[in-house]
PDB file of N, CA and C in Angstrom:
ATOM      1  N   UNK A   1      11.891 -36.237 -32.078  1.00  0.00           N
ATOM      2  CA  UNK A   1      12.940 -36.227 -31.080  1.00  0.00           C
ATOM      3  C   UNK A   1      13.504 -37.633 -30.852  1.00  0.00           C
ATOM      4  N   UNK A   2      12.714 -38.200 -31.030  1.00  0.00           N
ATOM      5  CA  UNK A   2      13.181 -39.892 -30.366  1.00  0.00           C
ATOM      6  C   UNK A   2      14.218 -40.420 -31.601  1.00  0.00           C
ATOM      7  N   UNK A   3      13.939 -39.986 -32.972  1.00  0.00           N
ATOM      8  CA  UNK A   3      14.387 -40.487 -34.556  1.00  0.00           C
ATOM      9  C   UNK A   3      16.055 -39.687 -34.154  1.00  0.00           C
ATOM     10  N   UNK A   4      16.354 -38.508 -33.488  1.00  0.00           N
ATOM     11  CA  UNK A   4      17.289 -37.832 -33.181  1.00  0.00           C
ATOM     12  C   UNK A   4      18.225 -38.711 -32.189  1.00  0.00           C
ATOM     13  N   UNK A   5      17.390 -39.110 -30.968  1.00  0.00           N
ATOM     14  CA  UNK A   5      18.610 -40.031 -30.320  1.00  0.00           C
ATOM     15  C   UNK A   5      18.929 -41.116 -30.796  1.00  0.00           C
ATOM     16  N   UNK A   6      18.090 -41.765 -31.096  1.00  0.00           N
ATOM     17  CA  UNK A   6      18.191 -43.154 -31.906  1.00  0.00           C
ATOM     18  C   UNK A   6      19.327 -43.165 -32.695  1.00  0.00           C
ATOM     19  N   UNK A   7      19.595 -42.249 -33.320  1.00  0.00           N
ATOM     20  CA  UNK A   7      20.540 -41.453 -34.697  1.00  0.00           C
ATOM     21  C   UNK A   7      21.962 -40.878 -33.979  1.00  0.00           C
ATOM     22  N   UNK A   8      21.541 -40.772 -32.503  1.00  0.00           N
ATOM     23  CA  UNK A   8      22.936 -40.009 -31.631  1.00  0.00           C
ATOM     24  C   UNK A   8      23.287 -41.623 -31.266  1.00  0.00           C
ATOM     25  N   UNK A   9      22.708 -42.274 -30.907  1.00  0.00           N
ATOM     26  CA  UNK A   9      22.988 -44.000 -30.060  1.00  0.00           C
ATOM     27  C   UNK A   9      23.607 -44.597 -30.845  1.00  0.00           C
ATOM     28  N   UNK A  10      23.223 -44.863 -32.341  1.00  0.00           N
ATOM     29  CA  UNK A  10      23.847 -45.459 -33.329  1.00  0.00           C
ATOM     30  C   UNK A  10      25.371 -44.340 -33.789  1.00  0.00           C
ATOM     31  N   UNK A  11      25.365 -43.160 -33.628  1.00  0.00           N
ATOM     32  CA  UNK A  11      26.747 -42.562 -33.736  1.00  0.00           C
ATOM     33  C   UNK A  11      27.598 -43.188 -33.360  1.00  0.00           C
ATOM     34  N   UNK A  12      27.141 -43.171 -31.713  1.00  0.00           N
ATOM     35  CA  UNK A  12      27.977 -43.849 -30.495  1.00  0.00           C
ATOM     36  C   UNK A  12      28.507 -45.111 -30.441  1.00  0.00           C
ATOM     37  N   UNK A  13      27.392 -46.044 -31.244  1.00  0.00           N
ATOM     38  CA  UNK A  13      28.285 -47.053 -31.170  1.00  0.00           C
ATOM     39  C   UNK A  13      28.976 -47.584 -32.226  1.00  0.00           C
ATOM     40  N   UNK A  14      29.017 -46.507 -33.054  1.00  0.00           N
ATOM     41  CA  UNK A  14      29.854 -46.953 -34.655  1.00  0.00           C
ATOM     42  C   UNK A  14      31.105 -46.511 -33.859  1.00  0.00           C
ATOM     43  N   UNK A  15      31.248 -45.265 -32.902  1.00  0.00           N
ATOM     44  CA  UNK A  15      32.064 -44.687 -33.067  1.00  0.00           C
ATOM     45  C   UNK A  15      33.279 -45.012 -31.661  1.00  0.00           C
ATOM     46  N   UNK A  16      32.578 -46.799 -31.106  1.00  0.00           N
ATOM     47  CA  UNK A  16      33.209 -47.000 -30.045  1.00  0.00           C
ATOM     48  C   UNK A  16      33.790 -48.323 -31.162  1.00  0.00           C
ATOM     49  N   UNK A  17      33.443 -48.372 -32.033  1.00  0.00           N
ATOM     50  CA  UNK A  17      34.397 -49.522 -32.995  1.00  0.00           C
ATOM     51  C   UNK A  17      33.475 -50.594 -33.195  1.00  0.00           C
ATOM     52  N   UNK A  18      32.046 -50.645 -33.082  1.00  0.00           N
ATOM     53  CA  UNK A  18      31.230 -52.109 -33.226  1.00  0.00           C
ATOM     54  C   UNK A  18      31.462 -52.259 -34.408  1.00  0.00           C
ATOM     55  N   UNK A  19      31.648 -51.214 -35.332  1.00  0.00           N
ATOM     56  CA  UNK A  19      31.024 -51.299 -37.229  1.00  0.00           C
ATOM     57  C   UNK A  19      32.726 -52.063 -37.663  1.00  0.00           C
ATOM     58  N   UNK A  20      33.757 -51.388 -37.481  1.00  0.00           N
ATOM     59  CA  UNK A  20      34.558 -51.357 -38.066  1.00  0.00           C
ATOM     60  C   UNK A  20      35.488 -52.606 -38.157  1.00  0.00           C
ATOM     61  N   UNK A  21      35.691 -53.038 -39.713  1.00  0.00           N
ATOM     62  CA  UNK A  21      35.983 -54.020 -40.152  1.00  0.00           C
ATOM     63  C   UNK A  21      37.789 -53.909 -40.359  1.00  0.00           C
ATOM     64  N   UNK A  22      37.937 -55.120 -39.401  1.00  0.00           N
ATOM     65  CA  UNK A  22      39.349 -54.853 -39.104  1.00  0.00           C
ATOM     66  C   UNK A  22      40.352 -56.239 -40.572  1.00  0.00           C
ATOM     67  N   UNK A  23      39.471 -56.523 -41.479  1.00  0.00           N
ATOM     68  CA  UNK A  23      39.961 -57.348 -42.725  1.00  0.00           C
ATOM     69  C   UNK A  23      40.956 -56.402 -43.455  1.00  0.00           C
ATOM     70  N   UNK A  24      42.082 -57.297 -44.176  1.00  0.00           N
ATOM     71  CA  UNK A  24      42.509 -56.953 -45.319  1.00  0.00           C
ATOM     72  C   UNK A  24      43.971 -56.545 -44.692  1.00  0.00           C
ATOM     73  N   UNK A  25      45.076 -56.415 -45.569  1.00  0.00           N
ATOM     74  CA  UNK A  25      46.742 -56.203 -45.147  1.00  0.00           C
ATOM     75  C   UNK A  25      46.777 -55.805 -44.645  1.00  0.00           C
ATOM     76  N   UNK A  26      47.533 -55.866 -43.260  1.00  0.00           N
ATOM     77  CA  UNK A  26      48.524 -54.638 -42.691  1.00  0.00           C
ATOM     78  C   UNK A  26      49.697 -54.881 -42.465  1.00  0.00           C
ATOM     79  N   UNK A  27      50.264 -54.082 -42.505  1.00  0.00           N
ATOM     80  CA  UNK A  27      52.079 -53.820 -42.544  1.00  0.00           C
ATOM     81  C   UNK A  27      52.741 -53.073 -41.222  1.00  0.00           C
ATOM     82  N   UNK A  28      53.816 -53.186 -41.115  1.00  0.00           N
ATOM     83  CA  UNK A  28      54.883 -52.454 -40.002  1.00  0.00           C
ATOM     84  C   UNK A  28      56.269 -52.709 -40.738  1.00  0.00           C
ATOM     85  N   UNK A  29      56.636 -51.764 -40.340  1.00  0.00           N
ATOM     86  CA  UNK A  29      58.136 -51.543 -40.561  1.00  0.00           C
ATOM     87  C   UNK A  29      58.869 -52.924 -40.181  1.00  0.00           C
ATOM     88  N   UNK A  30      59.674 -53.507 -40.443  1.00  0.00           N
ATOM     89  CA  UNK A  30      60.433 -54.832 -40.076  1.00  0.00           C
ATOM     90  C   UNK A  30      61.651 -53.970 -38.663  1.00  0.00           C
ATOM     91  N   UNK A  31      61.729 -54.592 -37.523  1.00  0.00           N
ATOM     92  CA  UNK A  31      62.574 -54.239 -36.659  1.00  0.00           C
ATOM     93  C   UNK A  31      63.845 -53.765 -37.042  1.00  0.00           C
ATOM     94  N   UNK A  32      64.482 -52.592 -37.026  1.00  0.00           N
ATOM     95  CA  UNK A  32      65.702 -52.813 -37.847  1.00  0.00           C
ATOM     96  C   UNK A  32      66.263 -52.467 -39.295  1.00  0.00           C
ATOM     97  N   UNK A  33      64.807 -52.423 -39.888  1.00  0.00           N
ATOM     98  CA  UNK A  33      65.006 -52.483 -41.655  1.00  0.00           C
ATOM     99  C   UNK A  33      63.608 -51.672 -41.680  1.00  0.00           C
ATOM    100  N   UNK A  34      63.435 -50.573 -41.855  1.00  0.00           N
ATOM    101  CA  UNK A  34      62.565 -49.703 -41.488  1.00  0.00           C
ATOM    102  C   UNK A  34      62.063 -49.640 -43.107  1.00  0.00           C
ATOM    103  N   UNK A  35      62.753 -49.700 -44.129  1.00  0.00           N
ATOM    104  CA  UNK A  35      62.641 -49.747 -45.729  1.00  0.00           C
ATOM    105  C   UNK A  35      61.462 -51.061 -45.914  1.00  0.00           C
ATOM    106  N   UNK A  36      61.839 -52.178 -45.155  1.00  0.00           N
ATOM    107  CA  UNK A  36      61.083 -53.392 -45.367  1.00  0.00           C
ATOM    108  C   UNK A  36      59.985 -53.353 -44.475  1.00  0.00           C
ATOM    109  N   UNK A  37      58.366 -53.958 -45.214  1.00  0.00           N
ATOM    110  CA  UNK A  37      57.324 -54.158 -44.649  1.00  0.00           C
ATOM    111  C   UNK A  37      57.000 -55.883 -44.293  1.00  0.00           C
ATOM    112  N   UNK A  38      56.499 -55.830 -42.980  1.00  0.00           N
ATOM    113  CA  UNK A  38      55.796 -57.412 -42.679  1.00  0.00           C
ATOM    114  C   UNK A  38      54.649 -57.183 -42.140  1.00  0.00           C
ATOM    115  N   UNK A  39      53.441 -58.119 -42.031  1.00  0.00           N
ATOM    116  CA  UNK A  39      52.742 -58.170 -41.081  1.00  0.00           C
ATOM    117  C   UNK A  39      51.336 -59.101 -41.754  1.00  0.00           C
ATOM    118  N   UNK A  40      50.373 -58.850 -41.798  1.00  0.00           N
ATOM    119  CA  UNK A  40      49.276 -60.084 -42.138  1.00  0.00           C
ATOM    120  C   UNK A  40      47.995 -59.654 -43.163  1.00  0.00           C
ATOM    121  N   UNK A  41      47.590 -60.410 -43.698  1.00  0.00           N
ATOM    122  CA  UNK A  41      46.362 -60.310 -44.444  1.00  0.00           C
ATOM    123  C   UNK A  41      45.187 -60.658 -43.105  1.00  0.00           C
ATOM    124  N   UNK A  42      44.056 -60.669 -43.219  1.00  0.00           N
ATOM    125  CA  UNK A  42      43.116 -60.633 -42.650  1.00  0.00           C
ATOM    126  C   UNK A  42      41.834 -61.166 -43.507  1.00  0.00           C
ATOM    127  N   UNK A  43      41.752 -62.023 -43.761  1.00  0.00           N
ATOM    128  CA  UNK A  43      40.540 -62.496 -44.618  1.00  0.00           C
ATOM    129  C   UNK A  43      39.389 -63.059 -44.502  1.00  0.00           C
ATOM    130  N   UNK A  44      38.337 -62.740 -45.144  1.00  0.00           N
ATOM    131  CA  UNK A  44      37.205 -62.848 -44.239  1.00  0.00           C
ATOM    132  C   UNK A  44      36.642 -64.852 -44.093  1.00  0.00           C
ATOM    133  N   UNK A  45      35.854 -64.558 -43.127  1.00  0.00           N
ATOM    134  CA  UNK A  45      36.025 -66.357 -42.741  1.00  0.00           C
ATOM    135  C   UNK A  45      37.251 -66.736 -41.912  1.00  0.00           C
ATOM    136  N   UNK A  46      37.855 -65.482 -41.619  1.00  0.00           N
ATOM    137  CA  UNK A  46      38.562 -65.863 -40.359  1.00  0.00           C
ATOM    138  C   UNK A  46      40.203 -66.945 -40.895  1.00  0.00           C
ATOM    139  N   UNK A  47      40.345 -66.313 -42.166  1.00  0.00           N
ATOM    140  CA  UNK A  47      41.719 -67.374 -42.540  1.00  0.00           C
ATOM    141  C   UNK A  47      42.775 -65.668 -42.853  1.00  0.00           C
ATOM    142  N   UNK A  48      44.107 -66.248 -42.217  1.00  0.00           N
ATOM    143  CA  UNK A  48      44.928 -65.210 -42.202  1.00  0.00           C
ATOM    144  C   UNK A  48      46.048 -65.597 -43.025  1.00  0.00           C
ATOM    145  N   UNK A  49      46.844 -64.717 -43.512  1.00  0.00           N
ATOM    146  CA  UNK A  49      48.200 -65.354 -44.018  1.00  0.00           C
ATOM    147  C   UNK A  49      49.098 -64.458 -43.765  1.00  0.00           C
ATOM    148  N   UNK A  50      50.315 -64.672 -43.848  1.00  0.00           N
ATOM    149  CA  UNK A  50      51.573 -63.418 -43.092  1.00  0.00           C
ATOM    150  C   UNK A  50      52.215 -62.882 -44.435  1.00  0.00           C
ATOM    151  N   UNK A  51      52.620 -61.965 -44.458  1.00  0.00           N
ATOM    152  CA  UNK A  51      53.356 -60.733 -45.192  1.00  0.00           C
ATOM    153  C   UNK A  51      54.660 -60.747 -45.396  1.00  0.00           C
ATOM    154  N   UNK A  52      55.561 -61.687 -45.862  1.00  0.00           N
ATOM    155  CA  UNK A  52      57.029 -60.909 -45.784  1.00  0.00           C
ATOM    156  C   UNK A  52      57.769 -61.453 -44.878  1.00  0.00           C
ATOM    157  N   UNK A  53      56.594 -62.820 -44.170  1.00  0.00           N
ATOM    158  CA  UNK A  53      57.306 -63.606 -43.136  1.00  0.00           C
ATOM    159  C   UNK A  53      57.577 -64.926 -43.334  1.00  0.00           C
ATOM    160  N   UNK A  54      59.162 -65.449 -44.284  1.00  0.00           N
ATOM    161  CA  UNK A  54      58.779 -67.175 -43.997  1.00  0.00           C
ATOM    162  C   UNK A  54      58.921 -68.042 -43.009  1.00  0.00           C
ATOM    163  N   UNK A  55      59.292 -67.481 -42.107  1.00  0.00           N
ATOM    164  CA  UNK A  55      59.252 -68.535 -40.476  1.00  0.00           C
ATOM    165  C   UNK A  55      58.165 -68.375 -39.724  1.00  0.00           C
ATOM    166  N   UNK A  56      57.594 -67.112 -40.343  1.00  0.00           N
ATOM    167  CA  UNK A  56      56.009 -66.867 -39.199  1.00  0.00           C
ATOM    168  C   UNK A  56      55.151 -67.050 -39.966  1.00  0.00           C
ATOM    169  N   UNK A  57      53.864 -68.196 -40.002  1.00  0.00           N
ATOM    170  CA  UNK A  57      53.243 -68.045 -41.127  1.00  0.00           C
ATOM    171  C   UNK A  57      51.899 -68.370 -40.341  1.00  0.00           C
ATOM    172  N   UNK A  58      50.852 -67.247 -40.261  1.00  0.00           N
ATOM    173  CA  UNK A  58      49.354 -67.169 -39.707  1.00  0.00           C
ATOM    174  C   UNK A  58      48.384 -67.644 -40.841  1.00  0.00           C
ATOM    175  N   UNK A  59      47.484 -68.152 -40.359  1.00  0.00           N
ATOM    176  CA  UNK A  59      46.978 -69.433 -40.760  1.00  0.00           C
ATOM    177  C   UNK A  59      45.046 -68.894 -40.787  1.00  0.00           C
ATOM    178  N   UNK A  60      44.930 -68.137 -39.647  1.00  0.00           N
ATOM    179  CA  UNK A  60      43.743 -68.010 -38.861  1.00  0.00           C
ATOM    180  C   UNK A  60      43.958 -66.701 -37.691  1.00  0.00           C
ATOM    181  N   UNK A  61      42.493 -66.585 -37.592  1.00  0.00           N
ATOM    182  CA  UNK A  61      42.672 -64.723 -36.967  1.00  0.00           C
ATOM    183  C   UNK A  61      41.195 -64.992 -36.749  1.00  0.00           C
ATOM    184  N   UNK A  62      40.844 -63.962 -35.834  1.00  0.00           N
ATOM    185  CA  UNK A  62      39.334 -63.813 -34.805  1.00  0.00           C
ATOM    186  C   UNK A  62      39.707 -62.850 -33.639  1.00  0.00           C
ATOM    187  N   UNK A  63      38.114 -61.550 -33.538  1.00  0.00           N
ATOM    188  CA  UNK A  63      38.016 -60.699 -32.605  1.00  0.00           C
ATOM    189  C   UNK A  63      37.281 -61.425 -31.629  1.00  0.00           C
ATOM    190  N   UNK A  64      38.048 -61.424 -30.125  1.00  0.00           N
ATOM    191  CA  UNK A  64      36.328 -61.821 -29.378  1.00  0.00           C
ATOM    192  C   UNK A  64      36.816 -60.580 -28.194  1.00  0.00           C
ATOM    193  N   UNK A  65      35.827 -60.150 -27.665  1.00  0.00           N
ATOM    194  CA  UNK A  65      36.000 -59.238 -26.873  1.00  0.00           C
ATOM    195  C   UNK A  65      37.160 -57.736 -26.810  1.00  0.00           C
ATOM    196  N   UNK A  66      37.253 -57.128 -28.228  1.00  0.00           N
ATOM    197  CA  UNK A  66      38.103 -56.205 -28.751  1.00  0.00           C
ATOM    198  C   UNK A  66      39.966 -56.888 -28.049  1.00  0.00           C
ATOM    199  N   UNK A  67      39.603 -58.168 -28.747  1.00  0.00           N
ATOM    200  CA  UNK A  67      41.168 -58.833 -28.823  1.00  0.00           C
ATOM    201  C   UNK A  67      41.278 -59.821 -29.899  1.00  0.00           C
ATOM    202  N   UNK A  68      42.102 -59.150 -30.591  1.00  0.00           N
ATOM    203  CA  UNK A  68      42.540 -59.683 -32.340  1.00  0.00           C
ATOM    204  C   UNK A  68      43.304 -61.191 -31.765  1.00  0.00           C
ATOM    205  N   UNK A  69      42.798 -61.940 -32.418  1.00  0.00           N
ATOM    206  CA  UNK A  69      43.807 -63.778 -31.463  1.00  0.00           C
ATOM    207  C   UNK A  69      44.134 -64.284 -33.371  1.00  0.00           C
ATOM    208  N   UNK A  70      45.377 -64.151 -33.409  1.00  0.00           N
ATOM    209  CA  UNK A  70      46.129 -64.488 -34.723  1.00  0.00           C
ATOM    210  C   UNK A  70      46.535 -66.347 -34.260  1.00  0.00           C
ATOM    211  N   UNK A  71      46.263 -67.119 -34.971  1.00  0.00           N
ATOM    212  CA  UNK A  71      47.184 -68.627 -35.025  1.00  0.00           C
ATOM    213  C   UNK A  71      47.723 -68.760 -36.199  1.00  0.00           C
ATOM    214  N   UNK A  72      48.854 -69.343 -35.962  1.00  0.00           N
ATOM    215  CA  UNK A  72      49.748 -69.828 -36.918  1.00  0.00           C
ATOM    216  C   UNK A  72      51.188 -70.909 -36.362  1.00  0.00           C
ATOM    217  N   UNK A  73      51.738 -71.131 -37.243  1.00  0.00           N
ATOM    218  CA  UNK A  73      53.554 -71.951 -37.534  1.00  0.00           C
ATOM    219  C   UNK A  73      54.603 -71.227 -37.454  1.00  0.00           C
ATOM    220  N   UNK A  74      55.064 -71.076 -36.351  1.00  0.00           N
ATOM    221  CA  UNK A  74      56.460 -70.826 -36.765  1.00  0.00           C
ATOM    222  C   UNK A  74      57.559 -72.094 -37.282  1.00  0.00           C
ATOM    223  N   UNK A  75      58.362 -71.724 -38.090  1.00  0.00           N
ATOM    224  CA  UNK A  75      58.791 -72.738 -38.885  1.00  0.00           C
ATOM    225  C   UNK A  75      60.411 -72.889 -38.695  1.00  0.00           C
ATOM    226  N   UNK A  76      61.170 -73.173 -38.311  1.00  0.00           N
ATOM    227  CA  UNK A  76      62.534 -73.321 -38.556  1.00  0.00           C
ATOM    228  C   UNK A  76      63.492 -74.129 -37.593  1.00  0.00           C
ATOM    229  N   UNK A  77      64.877 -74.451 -37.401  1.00  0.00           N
ATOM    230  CA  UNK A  77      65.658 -74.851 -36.773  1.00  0.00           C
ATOM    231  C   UNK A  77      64.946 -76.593 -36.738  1.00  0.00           C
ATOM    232  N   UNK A  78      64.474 -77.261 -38.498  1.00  0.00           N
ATOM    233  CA  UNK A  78      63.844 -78.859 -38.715  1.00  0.00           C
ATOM    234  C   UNK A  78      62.812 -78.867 -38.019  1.00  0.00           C
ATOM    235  N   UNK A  79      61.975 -78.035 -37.168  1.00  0.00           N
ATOM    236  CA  UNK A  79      60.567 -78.300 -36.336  1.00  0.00           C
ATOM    237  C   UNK A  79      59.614 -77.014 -37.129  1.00  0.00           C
ATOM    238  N   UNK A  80      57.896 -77.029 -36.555  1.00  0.00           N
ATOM    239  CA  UNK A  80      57.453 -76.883 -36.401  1.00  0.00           C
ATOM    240  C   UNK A  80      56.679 -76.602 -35.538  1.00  0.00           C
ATOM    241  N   UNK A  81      56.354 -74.995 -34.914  1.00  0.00           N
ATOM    242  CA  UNK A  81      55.781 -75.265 -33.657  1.00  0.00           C
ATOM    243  C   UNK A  81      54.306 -74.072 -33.691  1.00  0.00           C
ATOM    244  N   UNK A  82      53.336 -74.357 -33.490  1.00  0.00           N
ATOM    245  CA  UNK A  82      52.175 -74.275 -33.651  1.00  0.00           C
ATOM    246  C   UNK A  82      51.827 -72.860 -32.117  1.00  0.00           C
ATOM    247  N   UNK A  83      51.296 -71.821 -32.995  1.00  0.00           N
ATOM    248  CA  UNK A  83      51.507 -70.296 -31.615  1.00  0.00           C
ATOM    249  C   UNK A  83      50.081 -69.843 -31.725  1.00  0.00           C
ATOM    250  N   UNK A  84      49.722 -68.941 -30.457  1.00  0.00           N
ATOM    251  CA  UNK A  84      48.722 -68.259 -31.075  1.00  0.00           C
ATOM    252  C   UNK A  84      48.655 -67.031 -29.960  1.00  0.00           C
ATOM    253  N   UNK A  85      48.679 -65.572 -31.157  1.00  0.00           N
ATOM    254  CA  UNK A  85      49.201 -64.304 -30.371  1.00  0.00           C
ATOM    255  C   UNK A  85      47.898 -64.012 -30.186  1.00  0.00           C
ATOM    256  N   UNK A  86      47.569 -63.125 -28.573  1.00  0.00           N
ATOM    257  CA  UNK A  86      46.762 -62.013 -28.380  1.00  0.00           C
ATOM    258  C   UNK A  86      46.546 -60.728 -28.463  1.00  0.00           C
ATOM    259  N   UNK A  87      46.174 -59.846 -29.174  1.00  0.00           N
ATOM    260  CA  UNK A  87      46.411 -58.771 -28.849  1.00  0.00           C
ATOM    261  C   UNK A  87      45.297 -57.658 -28.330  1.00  0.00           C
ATOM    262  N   UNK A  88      45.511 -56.876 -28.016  1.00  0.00           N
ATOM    263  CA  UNK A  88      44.173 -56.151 -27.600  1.00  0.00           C
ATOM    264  C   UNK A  88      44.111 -55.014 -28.831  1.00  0.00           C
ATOM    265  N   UNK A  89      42.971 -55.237 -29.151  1.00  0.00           N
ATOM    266  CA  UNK A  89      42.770 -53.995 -30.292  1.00  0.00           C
ATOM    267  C   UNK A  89      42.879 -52.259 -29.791  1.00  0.00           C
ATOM    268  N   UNK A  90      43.617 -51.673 -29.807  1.00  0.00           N
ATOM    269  CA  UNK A  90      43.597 -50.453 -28.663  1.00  0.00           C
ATOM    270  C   UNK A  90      43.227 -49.624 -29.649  1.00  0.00           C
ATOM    271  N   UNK A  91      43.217 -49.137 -30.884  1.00  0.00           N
ATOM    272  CA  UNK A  91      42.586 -48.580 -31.964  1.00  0.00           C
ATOM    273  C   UNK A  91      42.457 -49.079 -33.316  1.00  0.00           C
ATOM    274  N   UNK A  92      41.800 -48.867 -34.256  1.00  0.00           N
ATOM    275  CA  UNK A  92      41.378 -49.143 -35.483  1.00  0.00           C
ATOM    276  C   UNK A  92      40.758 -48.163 -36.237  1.00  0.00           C
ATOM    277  N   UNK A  93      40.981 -47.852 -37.769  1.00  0.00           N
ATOM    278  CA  UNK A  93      40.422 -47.222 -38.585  1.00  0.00           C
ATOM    279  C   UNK A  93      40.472 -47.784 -39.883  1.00  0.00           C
ATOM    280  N   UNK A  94      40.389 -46.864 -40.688  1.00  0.00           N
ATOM    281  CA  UNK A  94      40.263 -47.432 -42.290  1.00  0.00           C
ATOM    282  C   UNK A  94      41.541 -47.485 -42.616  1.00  0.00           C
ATOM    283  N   UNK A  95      42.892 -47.097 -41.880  1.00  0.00           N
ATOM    284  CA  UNK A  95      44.498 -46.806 -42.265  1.00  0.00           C
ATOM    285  C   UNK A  95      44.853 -47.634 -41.803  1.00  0.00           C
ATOM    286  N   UNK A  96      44.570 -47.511 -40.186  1.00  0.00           N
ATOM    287  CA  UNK A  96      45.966 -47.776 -39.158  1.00  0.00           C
ATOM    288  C   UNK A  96      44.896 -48.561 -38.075  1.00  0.00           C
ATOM    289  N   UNK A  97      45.998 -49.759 -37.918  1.00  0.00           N
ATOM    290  CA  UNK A  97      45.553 -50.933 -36.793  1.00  0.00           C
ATOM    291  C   UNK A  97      46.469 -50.601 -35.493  1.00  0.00           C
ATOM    292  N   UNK A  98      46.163 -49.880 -34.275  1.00  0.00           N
ATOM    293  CA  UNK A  98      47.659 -49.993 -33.370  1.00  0.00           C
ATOM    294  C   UNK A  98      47.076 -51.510 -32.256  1.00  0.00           C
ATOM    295  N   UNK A  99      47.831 -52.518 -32.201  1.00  0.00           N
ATOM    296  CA  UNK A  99      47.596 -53.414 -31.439  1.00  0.00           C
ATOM    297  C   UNK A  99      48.567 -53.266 -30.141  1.00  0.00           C
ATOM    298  N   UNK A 100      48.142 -53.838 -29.137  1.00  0.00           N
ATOM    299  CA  UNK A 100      49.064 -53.934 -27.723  1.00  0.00           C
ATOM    300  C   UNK A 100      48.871 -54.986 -27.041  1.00  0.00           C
ATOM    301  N   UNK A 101      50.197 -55.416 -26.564  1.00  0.00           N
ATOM    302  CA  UNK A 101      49.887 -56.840 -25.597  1.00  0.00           C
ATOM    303  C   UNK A 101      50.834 -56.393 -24.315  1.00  0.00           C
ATOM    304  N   UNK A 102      50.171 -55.802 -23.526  1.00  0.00           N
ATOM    305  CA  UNK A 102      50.927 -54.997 -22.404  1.00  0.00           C
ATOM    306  C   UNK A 102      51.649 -53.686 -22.830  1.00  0.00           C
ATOM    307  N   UNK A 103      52.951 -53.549 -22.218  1.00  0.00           N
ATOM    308  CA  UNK A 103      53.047 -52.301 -22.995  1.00  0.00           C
ATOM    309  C   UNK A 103      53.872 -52.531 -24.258  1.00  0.00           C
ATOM    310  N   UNK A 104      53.583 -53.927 -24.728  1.00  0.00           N
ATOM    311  CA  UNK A 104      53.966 -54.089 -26.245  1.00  0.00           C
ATOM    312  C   UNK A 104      53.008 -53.744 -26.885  1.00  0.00           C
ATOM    313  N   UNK A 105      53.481 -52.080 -27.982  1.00  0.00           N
ATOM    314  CA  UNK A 105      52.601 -51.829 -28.964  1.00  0.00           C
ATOM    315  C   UNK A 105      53.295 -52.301 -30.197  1.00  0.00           C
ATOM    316  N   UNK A 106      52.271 -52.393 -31.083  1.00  0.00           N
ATOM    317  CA  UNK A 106      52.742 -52.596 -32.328  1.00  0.00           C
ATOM    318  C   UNK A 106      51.222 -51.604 -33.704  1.00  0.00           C
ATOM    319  N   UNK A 107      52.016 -51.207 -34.506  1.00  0.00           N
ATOM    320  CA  UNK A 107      51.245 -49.974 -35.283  1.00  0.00           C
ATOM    321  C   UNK A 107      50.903 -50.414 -36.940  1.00  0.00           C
ATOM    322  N   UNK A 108      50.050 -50.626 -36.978  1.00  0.00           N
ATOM    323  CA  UNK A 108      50.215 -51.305 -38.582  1.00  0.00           C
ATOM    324  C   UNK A 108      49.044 -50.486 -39.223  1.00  0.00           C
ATOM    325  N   UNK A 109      49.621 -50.025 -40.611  1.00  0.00           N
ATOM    326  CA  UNK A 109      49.183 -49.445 -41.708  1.00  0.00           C
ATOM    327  C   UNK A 109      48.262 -50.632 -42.803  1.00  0.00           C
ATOM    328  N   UNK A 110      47.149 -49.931 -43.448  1.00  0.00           N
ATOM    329  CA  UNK A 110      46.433 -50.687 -44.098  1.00  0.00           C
ATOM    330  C   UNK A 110      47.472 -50.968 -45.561  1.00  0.00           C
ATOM    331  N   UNK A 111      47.678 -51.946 -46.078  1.00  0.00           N
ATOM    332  CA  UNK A 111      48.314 -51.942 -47.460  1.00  0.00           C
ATOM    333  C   UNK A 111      47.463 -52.611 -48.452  1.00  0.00           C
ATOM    334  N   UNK A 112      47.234 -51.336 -49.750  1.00  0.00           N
ATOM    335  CA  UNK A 112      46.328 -51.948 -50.453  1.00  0.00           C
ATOM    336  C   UNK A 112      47.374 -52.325 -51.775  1.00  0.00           C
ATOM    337  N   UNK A 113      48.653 -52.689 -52.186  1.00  0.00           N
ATOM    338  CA  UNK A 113      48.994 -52.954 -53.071  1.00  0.00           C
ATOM    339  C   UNK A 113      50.512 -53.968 -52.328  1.00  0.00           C
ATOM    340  N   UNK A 114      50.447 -54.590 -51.673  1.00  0.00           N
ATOM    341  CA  UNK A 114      50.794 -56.004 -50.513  1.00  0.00           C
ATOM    342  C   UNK A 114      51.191 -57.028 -51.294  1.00  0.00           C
ATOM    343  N   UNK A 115      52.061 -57.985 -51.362  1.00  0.00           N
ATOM    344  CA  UNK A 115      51.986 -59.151 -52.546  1.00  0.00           C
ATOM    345  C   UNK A 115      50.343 -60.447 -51.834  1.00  0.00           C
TER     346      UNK A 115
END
């Protein structure tokens, strides 16, 4: 009986998101241009790079407390200016990342063939 809960406890907490590895592309539709994909790699050691973006370019990425914290450059108009987004992880799977920073959601698909 005890090998049974032990086995229900560990369900529970795979299944509140401890296990799940939020690495590797994801994409969103570009605002506007629904044909075109942007959004970030995720690589492990915590180094990120952006998708399809040359003025936004992420650098670095880390979960602490089920909140994805992306840094990077935005680049243009002769400067450089150095950002770093929060988001709250509101779901995750092996597909689909949906992130939110208030009631800004944003929905990103896993891409396994990404430049």
């Amino acid at each position: 009986m005890k090998k049974i809960i032990f086995f229900i406890f560990g369900l529970l907490l795979a299944a509140c998101g401890e296990n799940v590895n939020i690495e590797g592309k994801w994409v969103e539709p570009v605002p506007g241009m629904p044909e075109i994909q942007q959004g970030f790699n995720l690589e492990q050691g915590g180094k990120a790079e952006s998708i399809n973006m040359a003025t936004l370019q992420y650098y670095a990425w880390e979960v602490k407390d089920n909140t994805l914290i992306l840094s990077g450059k935005s680049i243009g108009n002769h400067q450089t200016i150095e950002f770093t987004e929060e988001y709250e992880i509101a779901s995750v799977d092996d597909d689909k990342l949906v992130l939110k920073n208030g009631d800004y959601v944003r929905e990103f698909v896993k891409c396994m063939d990404c430049e």
